[in-house]
Structures are given as structure tokens and as C-alpha cells.
C-alpha atoms as a PDB file:
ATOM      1  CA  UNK A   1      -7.406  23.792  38.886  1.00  0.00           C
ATOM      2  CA  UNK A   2      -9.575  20.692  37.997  1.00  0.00           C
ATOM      3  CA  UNK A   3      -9.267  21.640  34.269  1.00  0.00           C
ATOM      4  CA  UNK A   4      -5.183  21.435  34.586  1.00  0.00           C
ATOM      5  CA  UNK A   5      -5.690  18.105  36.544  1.00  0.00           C
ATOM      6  CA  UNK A   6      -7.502  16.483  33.504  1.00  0.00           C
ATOM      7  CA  UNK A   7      -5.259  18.080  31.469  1.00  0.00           C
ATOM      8  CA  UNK A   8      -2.110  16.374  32.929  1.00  0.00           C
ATOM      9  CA  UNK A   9      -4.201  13.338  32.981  1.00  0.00           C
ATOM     10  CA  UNK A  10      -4.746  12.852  29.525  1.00  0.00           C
ATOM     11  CA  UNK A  11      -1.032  13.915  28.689  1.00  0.00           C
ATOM     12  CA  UNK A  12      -0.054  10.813  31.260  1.00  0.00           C
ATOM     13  CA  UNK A  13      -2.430   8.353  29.539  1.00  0.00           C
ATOM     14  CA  UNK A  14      -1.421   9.535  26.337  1.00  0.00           C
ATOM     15  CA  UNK A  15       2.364   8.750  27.178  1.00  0.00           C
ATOM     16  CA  UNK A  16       1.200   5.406  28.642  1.00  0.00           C
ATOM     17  CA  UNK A  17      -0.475   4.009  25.540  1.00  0.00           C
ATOM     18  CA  UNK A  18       2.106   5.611  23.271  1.00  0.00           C
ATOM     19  CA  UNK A  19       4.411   3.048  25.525  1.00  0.00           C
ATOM     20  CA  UNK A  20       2.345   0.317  25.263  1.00  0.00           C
ATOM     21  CA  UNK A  21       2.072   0.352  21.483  1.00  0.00           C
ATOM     22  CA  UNK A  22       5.916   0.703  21.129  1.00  0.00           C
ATOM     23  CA  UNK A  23       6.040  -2.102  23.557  1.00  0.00           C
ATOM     24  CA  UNK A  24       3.601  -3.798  21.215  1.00  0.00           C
ATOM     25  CA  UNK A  25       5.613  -3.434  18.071  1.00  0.00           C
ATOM     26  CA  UNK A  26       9.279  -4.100  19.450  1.00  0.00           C
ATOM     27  CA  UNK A  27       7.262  -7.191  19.446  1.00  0.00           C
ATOM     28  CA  UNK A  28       6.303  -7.790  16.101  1.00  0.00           C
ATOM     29  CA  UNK A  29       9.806  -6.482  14.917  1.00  0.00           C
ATOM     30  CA  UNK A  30      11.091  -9.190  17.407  1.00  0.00           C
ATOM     31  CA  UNK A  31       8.683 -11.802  15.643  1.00  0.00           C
ATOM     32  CA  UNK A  32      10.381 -11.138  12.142  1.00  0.00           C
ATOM     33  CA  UNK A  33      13.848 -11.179  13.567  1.00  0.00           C
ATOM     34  CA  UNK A  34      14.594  -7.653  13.862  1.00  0.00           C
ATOM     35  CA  UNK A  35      15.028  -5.129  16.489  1.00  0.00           C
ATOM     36  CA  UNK A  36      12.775  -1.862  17.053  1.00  0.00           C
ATOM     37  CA  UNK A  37      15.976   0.566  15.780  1.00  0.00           C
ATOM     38  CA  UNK A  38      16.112  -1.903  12.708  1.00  0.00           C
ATOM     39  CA  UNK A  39      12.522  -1.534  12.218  1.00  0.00           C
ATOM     40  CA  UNK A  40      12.681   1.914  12.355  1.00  0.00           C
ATOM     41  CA  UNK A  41      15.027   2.507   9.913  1.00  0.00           C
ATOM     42  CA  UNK A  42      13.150  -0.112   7.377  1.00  0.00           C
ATOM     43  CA  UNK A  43      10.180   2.133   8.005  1.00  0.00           C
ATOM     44  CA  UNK A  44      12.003   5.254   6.732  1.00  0.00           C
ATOM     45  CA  UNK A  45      13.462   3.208   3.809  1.00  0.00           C
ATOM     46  CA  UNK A  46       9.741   2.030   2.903  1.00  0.00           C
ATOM     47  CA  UNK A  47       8.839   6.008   2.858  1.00  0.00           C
ATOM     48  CA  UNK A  48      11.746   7.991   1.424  1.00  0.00           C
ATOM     49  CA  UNK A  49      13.523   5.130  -1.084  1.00  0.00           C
ATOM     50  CA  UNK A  50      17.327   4.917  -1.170  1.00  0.00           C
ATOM     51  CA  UNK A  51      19.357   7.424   1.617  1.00  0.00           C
ATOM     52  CA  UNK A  52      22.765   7.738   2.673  1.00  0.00           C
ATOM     53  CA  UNK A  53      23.548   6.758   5.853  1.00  0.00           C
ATOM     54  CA  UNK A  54      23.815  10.205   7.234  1.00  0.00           C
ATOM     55  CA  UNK A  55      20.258  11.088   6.353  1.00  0.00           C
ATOM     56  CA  UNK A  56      18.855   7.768   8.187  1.00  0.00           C
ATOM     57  CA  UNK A  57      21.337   8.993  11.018  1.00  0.00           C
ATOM     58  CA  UNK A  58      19.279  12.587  11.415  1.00  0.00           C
ATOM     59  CA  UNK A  59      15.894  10.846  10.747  1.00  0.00           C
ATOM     60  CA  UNK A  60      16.224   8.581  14.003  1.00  0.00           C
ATOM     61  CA  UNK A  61      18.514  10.364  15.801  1.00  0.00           C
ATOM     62  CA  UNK A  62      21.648   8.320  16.451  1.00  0.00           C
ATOM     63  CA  UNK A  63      25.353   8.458  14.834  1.00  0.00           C
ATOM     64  CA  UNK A  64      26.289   7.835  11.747  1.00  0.00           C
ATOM     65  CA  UNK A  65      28.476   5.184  13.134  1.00  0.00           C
ATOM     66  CA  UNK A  66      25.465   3.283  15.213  1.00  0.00           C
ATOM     67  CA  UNK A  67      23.202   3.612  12.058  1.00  0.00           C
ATOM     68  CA  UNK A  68      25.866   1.915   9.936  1.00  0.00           C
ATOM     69  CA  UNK A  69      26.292  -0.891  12.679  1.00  0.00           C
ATOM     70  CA  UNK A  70      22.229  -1.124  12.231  1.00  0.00           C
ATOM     71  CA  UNK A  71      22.976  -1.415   8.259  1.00  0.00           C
ATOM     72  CA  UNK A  72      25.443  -3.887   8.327  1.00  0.00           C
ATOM     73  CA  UNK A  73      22.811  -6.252  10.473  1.00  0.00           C
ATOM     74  CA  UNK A  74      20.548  -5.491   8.223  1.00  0.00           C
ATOM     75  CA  UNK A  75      22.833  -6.123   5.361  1.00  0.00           C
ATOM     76  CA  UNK A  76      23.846  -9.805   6.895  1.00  0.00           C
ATOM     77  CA  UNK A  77      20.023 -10.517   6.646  1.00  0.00           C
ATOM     78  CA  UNK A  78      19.419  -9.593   3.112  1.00  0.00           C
ATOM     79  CA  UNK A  79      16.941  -6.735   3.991  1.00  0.00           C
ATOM     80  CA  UNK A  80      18.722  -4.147   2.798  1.00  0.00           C
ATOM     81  CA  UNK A  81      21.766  -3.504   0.310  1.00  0.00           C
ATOM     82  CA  UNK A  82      24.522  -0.484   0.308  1.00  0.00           C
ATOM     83  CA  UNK A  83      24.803   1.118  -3.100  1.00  0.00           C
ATOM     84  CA  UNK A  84      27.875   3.317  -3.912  1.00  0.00           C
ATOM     85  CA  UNK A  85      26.942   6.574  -5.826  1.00  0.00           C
ATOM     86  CA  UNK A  86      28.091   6.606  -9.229  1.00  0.00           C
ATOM     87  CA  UNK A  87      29.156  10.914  -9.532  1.00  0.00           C
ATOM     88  CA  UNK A  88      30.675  10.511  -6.116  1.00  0.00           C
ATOM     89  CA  UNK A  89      32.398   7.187  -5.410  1.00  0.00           C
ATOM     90  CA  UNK A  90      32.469   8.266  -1.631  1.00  0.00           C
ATOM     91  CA  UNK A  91      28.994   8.707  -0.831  1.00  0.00           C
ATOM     92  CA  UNK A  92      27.203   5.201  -0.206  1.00  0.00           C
ATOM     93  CA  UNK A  93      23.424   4.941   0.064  1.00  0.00           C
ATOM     94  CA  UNK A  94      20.968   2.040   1.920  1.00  0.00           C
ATOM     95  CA  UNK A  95      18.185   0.818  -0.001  1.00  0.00           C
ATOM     96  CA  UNK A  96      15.619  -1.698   0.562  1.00  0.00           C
ATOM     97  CA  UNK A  97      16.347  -5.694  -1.133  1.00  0.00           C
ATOM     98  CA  UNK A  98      13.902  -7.520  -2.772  1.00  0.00           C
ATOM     99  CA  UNK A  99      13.882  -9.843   0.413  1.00  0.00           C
ATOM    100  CA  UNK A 100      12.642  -6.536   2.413  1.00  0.00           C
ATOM    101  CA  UNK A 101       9.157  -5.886   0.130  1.00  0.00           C
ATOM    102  CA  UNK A 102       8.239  -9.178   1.218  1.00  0.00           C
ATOM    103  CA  UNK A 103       8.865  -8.555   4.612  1.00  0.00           C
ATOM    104  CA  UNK A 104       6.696  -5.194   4.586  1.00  0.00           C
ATOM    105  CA  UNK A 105       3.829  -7.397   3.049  1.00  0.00           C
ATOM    106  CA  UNK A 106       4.307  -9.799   6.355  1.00  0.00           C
ATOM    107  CA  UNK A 107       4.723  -7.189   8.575  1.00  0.00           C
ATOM    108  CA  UNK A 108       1.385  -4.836   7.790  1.00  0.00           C
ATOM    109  CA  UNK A 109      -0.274  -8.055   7.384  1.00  0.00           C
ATOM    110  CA  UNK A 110       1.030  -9.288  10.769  1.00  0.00           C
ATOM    111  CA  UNK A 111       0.136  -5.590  12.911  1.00  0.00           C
ATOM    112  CA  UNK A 112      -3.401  -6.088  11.253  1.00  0.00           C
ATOM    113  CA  UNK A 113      -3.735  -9.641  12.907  1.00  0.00           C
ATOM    114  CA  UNK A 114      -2.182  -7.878  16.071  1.00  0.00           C
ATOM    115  CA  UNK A 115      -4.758  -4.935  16.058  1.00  0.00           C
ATOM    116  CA  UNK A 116      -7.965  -7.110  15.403  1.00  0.00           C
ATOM    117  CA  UNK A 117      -7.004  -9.535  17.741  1.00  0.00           C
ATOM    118  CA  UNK A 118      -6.710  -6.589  20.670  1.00  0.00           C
ATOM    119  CA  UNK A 119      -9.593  -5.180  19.619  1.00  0.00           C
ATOM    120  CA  UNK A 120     -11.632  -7.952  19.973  1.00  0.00           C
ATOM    121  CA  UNK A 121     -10.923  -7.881  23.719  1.00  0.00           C
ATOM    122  CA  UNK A 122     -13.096  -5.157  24.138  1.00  0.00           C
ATOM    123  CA  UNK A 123     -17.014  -4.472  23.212  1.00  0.00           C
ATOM    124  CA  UNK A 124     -18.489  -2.863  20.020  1.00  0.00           C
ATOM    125  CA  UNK A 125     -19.113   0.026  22.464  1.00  0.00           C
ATOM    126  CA  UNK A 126     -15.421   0.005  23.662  1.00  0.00           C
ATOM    127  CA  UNK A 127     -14.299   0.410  20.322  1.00  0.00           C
ATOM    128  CA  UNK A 128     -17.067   3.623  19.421  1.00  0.00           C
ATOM    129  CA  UNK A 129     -15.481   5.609  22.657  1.00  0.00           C
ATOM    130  CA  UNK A 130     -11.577   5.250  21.673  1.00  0.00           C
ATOM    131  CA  UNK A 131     -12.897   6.155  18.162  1.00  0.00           C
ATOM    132  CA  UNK A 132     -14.688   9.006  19.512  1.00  0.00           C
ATOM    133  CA  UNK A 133     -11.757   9.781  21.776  1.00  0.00           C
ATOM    134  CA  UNK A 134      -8.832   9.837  19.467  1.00  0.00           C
ATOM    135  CA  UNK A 135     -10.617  11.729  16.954  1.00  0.00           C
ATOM    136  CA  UNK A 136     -11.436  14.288  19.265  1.00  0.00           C
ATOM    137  CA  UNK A 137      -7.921  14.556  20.188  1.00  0.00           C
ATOM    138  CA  UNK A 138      -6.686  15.004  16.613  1.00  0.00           C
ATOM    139  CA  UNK A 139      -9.214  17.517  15.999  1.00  0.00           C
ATOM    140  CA  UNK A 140      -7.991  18.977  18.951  1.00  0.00           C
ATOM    141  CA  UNK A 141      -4.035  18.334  17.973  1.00  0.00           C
ATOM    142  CA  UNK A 142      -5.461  19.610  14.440  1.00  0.00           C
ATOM    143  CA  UNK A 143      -7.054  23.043  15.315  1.00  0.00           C
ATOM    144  CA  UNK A 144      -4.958  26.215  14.863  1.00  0.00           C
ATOM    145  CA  UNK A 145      -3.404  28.040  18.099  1.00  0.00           C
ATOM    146  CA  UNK A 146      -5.792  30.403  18.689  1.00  0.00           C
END
């Protein structure tokens, strides 16, 4: 029984400071002038290249019809520009502007500041237990079922 307790323990923590980091980064998102769903969908554009709207609609899980709302924000900023496909007039696809690679630059540089700055809050020996911790837990995440 103690076993399940701890158990349920570290899947409540875990939810906790998976909150607290998105909490975190709506914040930076909010510092460049976009929104966490806006961010999101930059961060899928950064990974995969140009996709049709439909694709960045299953990858975050909203309609096709909120995602293009998101695009045409994103649009009106300069972050990202609609391209029409040239075998099938039809099918439009979101890519990333020149304006947006800068952005990316500024934004990993800006989480870095964000991390150290967080980290520095606690001790040297702080730091060597959530180390410790998290890899355990993707060891643990990592391990075939058995």
C-alpha cells in the first residue's frame, strides 16, 4: 500500500511541475508577443518545415478552422507565410518567414536566461538531486514493460 502511495505521489508532482513549466513558457511566448497555441504551432513549424493547415490541426489537436485563425495572427505578425501548392492550387501550406528564424534565435536564447536564472535559486546540491531524479525517471520511462 505504501509503494502505491509514492507511486501516486510522484505521478501528482510530476503533473505539478509539468504545470509549472507550461506556466513558465506561456510566459516567455507572452514576452515575444505570442500566445502558448501560437507558440506551439511555431514549434512544430521549426521541426517538420512547411505543413498544411490540416496537419498542424492533428499535431495540436484543434480544428482546422481554429488553427487557421492561429495562422492568420501569425500571418499579421510576419512570423509565418501561407504558400499555395503549385500541383494542387487548393491545398495551402504554413511555413516559417524569415522574421520567425530570428525569433527562434531570441526565444532559445531567452528560455536559457529563464532556466539559469531558476536554477540559480537553488544549491549546487539542489541541482545534483533533480539531475539524479529525472534521470532516474527516464530510465525508468525508458526501460521495456517487463
Amino acid at each position: 500500500m505504501e509503494s502505491l502511495n509514492r507511486s501516486i505521489e510522484v505521478g501528482r508532482l510530476f503533473r505539478e511541475v509539468i504545470s509549472l513549466m507550461h506556466q513558465k513558457m506561456d510566459r516567455v511566448f507572452e514576452s515575444m508577443g505570442i500566445t502558448a497555441p501560437q507558440g506551439m504551432i511555431l514549434s512544430i513549424l521549426i521541426k517538420k518545415g512547411k505543413m498544411k493547415i490540416s496537419e498542424l490541426s492533428e499535431q495540436i489537436f484543434l480544428s482546422n478552422s481554429t488553427v487557421s485563425g492561429i495562422i492568420d495572427r501569425l500571418e499579421n505578425q510576419g512570423i509565418v507565410e501561407r504558400e499555395r501548392s503549385m500541383d494542387d492550387k487548393r491545398v495551402v501550406y504554413v511555413k516559417l518567414s524569415p522574421k520567425a528564424d530570428e525569433m527562434h534565435k531570441d526565444f532559445h536564447q531567452i528560455v536559457e536566461a529563464k532556466w539559469e536564472k531558476l536554477i540559480k535559486k537553488g544549491t549546487q546540491e539542489d541541482l545534483e538531486k533533480i539531475l539524479e531524479g529525472l534521470n532516474t525517471l527516464k530510465r525508468l520511462l525508458s526501460e521495456p514493460k517487463k
